[in-house]
Protein backbone atom coordinates (compact mmCIF):
# COMPACT_ATOMS: atom_id res chain seq x y z
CA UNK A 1 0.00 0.00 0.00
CA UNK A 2 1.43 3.13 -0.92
CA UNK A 3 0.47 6.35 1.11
CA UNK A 4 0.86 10.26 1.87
CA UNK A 5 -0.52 13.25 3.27
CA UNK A 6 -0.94 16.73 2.82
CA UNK A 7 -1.91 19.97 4.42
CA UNK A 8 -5.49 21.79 3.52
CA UNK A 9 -5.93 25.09 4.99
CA UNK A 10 -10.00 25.21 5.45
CA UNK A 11 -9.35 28.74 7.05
CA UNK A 12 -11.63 30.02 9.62
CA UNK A 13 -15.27 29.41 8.82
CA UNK A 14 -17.22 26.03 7.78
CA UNK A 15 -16.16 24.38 4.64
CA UNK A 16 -16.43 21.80 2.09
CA UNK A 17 -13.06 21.59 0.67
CA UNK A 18 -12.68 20.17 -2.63
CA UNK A 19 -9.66 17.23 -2.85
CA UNK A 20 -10.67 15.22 -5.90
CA UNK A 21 -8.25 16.73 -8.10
CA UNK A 22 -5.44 15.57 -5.57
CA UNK A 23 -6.62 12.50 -5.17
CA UNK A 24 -6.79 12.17 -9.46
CA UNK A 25 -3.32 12.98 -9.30
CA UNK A 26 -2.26 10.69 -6.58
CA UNK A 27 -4.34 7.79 -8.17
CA UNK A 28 -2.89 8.53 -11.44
CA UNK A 29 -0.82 5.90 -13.17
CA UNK A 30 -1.23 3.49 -10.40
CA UNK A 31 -3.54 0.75 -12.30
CA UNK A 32 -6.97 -0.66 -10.27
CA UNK A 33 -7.44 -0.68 -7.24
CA UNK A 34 -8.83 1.48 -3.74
CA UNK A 35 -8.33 4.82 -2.78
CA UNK A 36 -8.78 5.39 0.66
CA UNK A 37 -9.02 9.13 2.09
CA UNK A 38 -8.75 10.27 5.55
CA UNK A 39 -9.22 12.86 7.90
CA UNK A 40 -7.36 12.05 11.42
CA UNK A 41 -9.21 15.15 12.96
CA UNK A 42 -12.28 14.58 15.70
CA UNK A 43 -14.00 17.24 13.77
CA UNK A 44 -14.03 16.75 10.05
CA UNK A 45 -15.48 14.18 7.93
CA UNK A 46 -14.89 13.29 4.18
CA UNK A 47 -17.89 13.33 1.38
CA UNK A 48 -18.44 12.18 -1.89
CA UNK A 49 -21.13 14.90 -3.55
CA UNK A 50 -21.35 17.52 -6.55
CA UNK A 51 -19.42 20.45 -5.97
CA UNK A 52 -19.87 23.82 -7.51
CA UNK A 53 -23.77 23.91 -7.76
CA UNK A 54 -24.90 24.92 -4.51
CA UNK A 55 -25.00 21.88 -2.89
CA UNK A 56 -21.49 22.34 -1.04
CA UNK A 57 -23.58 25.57 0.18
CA UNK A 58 -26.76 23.42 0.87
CA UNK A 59 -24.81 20.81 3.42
CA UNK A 60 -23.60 23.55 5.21
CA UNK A 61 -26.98 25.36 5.65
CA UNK A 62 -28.25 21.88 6.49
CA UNK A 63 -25.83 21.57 9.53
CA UNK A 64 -26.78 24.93 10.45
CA UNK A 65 -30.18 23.74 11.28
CA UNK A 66 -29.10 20.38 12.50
CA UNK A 67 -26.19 21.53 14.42
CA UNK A 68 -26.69 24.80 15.55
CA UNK A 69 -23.72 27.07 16.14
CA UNK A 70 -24.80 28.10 19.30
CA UNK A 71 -23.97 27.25 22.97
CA UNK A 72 -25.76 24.07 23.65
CA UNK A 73 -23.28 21.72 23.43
CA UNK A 74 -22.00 19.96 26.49
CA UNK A 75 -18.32 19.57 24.48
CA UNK A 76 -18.18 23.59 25.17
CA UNK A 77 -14.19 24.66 24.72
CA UNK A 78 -13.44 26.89 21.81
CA UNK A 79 -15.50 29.11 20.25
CA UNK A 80 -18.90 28.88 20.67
CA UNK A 81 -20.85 26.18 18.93
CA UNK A 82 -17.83 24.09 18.96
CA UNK A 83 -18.97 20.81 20.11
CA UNK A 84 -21.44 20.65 16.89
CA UNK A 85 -18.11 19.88 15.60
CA UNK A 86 -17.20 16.73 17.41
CA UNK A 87 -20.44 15.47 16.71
CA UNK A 88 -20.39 15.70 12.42
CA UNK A 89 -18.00 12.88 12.55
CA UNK A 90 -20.95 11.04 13.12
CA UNK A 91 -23.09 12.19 10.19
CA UNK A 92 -19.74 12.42 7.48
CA UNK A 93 -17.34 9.83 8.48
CA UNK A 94 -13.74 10.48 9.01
CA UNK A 95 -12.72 8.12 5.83
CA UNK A 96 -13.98 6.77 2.45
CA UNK A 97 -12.95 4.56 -0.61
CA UNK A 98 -13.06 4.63 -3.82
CA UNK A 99 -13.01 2.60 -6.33
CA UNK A 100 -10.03 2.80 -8.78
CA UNK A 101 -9.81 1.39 -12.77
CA UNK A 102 -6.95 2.55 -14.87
CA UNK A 103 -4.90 4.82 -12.58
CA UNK A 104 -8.22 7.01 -12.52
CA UNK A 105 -11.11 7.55 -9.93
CA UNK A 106 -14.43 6.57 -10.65
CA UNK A 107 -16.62 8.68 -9.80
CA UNK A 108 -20.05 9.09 -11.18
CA UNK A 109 -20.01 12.45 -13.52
CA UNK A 110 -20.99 15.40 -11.04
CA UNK A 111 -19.40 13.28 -7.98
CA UNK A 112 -16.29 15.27 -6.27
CA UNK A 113 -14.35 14.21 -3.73
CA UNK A 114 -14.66 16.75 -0.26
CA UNK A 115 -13.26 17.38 3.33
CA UNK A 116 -16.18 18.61 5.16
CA UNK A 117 -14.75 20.85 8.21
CA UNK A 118 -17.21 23.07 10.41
CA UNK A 119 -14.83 23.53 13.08
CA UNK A 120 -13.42 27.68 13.21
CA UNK A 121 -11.23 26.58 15.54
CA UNK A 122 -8.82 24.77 13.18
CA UNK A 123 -7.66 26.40 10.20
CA UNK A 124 -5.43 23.60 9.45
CA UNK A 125 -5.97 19.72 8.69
CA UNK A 126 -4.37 16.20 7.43
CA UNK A 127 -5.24 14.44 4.56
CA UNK A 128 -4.16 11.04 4.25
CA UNK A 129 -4.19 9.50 0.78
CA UNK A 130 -3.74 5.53 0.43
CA UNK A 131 -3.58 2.91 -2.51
CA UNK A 132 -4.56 -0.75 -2.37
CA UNK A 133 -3.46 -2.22 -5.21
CA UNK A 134 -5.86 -4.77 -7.06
């Protein structure tokens, strides 16, 4: 299994951070197999949707009425709101996989590959990339 990270700066408000076209590039001459992506972060997760068309905007709103920024979380160090972020582990997971054919991704034609951070608290996180050959 080959592997590597890199740095994404997701700055100082919620996000949805595209990756796919790092992930292409890692995947890229490598033959079939899985791509694995992770997060090693409490509070980000890692999401396969379509970028670009307002629905990176509309998973944000949504966790703005499912998980309030506001001060009613018992996890309460940071800024305010900040436990919401220790619990969206739980609705985007930390990791995913996908599928590999050819040294190239398959996603499904609008799919993108994204790092899904609400936390303000953390401008900076980890991305680990691995390969499972097939």
């Amino acid at each position: 299994m080959d592997s590597e990270t890199f740095d994404l700066h997701t700055g100082d408000r919620p996000v949805v951070a595209d990756v796919t076209e790092r992930c292409a590039r890692f995947c890229a001459g490598r033959g079939d197999g899985l791509l694995h992506v992770f997060v090693p972060h409490a509070t980000a997760g890692v999401a396969v949707l379509e970028l670009g068309a307002g629905s990176d905007e509309d998973l944000l709103t949504s966790f703005d009425w499912l998980l309030p920024a506001d001060d009613r979380w018992r996890h309460a160090h940071g800024s305010s709101g900040h436990g919401r972020s220790h619990v969206l582990p739980a609705f985007v997971a930390p990791s995913m996989t996908v599928p590999v054919l050819a040294g190239r991704l398959t996603l499904g034609t609008w799919q993108s590959v994204a790092v899904v951070d609400l936390n303000v608290d953390n401008p900076d996180r980890t991305v680990r990339l691995s390969f499972l050959p097939g």
